[in-house]
Protein backbone atom coordinates (compact mmCIF):
# COMPACT_ATOMS: atom_id res chain seq x y z
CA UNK A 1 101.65 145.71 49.43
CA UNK A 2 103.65 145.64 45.95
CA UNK A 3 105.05 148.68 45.47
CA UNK A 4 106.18 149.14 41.21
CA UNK A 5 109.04 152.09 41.81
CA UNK A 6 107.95 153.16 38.43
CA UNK A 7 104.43 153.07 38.33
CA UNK A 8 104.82 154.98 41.78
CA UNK A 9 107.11 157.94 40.48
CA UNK A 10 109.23 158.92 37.82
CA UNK A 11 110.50 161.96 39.21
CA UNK A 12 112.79 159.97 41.68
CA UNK A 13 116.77 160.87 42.03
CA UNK A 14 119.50 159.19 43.71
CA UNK A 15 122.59 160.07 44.49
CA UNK A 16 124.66 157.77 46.05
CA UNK A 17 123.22 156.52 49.53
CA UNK A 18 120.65 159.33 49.94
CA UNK A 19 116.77 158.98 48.19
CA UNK A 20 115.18 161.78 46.67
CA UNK A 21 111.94 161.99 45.46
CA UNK A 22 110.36 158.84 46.86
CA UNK A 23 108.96 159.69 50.31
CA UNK A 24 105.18 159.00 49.23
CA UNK A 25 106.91 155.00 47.94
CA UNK A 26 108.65 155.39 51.45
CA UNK A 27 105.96 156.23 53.60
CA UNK A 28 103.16 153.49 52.38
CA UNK A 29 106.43 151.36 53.21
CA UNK A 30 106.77 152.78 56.78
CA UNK A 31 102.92 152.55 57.55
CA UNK A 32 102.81 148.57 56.34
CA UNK A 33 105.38 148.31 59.14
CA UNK A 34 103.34 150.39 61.73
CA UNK A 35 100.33 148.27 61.15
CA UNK A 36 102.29 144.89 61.47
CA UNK A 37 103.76 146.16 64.86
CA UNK A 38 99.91 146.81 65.47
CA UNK A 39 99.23 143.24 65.10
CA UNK A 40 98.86 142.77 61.22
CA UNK A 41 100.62 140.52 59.24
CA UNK A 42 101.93 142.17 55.95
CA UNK A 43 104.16 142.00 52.74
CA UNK A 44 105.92 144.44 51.51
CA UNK A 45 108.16 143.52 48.07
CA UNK A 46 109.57 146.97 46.18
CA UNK A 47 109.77 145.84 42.32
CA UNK A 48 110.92 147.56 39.09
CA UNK A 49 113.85 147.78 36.55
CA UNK A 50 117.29 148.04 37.58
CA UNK A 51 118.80 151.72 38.55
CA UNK A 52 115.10 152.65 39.76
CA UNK A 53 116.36 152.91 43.56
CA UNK A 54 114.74 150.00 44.99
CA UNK A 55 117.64 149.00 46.87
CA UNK A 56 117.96 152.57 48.41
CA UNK A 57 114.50 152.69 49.31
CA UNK A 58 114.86 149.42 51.10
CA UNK A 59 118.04 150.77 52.97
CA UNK A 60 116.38 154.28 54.02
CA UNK A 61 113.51 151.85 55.12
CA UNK A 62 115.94 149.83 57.49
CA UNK A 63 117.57 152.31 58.54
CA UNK A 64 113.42 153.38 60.07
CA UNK A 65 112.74 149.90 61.16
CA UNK A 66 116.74 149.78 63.27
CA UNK A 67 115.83 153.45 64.75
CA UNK A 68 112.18 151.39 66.48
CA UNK A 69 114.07 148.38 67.17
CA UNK A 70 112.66 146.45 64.56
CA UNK A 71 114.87 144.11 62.28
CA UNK A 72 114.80 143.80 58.51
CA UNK A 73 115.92 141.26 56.61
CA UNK A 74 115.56 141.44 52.84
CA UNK A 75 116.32 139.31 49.96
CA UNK A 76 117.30 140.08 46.30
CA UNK A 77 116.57 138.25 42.99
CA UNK A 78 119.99 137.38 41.36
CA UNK A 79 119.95 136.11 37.91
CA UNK A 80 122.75 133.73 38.66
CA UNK A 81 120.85 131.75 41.76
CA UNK A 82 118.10 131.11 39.00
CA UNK A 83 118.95 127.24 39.65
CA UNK A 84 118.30 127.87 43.74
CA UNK A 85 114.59 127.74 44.25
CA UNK A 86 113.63 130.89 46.42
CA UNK A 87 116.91 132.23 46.93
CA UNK A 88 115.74 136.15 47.88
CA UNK A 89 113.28 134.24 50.42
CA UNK A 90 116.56 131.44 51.85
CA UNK A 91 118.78 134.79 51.67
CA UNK A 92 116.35 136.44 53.93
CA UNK A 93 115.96 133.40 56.29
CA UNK A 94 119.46 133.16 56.52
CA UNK A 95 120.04 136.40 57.33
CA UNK A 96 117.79 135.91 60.59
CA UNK A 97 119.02 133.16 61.69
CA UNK A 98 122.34 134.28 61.84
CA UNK A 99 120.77 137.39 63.76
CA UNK A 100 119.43 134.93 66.40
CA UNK A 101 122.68 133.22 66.66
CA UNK A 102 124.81 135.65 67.38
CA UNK A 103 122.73 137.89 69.37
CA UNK A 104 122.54 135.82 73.23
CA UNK A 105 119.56 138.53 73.63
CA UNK A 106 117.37 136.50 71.61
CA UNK A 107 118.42 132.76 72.60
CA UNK A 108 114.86 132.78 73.43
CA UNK A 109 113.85 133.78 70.48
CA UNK A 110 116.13 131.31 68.44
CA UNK A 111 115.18 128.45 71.00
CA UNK A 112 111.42 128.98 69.92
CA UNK A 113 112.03 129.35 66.60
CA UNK A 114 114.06 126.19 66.50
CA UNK A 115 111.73 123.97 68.58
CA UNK A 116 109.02 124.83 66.38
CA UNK A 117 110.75 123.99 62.98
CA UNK A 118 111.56 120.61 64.72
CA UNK A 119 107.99 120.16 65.78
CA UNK A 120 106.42 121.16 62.59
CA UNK A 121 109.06 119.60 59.80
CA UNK A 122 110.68 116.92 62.23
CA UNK A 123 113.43 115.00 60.02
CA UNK A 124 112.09 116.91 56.86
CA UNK A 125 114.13 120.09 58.36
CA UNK A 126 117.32 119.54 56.82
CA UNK A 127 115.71 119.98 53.18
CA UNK A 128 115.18 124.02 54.71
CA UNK A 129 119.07 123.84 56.18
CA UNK A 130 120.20 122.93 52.37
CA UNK A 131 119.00 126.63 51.41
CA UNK A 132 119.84 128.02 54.67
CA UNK A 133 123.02 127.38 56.35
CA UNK A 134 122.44 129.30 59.56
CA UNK A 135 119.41 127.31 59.82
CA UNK A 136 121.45 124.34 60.22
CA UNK A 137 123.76 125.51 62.75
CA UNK A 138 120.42 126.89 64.69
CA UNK A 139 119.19 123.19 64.67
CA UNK A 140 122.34 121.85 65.63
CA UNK A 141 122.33 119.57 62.21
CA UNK A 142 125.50 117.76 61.56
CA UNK A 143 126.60 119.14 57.75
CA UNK A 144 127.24 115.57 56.71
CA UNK A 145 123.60 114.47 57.40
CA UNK A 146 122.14 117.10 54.89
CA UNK A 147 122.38 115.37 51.50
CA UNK A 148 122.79 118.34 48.15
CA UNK A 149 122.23 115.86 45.75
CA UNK A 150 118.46 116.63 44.83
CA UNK A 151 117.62 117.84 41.12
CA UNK A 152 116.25 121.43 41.14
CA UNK A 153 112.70 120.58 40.45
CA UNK A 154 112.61 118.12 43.40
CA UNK A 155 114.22 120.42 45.54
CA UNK A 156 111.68 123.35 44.45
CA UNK A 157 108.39 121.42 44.79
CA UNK A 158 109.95 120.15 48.55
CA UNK A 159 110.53 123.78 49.25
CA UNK A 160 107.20 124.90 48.66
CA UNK A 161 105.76 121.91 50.53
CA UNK A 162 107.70 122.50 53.59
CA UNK A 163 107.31 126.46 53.44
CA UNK A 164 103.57 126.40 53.27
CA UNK A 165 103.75 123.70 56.66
């Protein structure tokens, strides 16, 4: 579900950490998540101009999914990453992996996680680990056997290739 803050509401306010005026954007957010803990596999990206409180909705959304136990990892377009293909998406990757590192809870989780990279990208793996660093240490790669060299348009058109594996 694509949720346009602006299209949404315009009567929105926010001041400082706290949302006002966008519990209707908020709530089609929280029941996405309800029906993916139900089973369903969902998107959920929150769009619009600057200063609209997208980033506030997403943090009054996390702090819902941390209260059920849930984790949320998000990713944010930055104008200056424009020459890293997919950063929000490697930012958000990242961010889990370094969850399942340094939670010992989940070293089943990261164990799966990691045995199925290996089984589904074998040596092609480390092209992932250049765009996510955690990734790397998850998969026990040795940081002089990735290679950065790659133009951006090879690197992009690998990315996709590998995500879509």
């Amino acid at each position: 579900h694509d949720q346009d803050i602006e299209r949404l509401s315009t009567i929105g306010l926010q001041i400082g950490d706290t949302l006002f005026g966008r519990n209707a954007e908020l709530s089609t957010i929280k029941e996405a998540y309800q029906r993916t803990v139900a089973g369903d596999n969902e998107l959920v990206t929150i769009y619009g101009h600057s200063g609209t409180g997208k980033s506030t909705l997403a943090f009054e959304f996390g702090k819902y999914v941390l209260s059920d136990g849930g984790i949320l990892l998000s990713g944010k377009f930055d104008q200056r990453q424009q020459g890293k293909p997919f950063s929000a998406l490697a930012s958000a990757f990242n961010q889990y992996c370094g969850i399942l590192l340094q939670n010992c809870g989940l070293a089943p989780s990261k164990q799966k996680l990691a045995h199925q990279i290996n089984h589904v990208l074998g040596r092609e793996a480390h092209h992932l680990a250049k765009l996510i660093p955690n990734l790397a240490s998850m998969l026990e790669l040795e940081s002089n056997s990735i290679i950065h060299d790659e133009g951006c348009t090879n690197a992009q058109n690998r990315l996709q290739y590998l995500l879509c594996r």
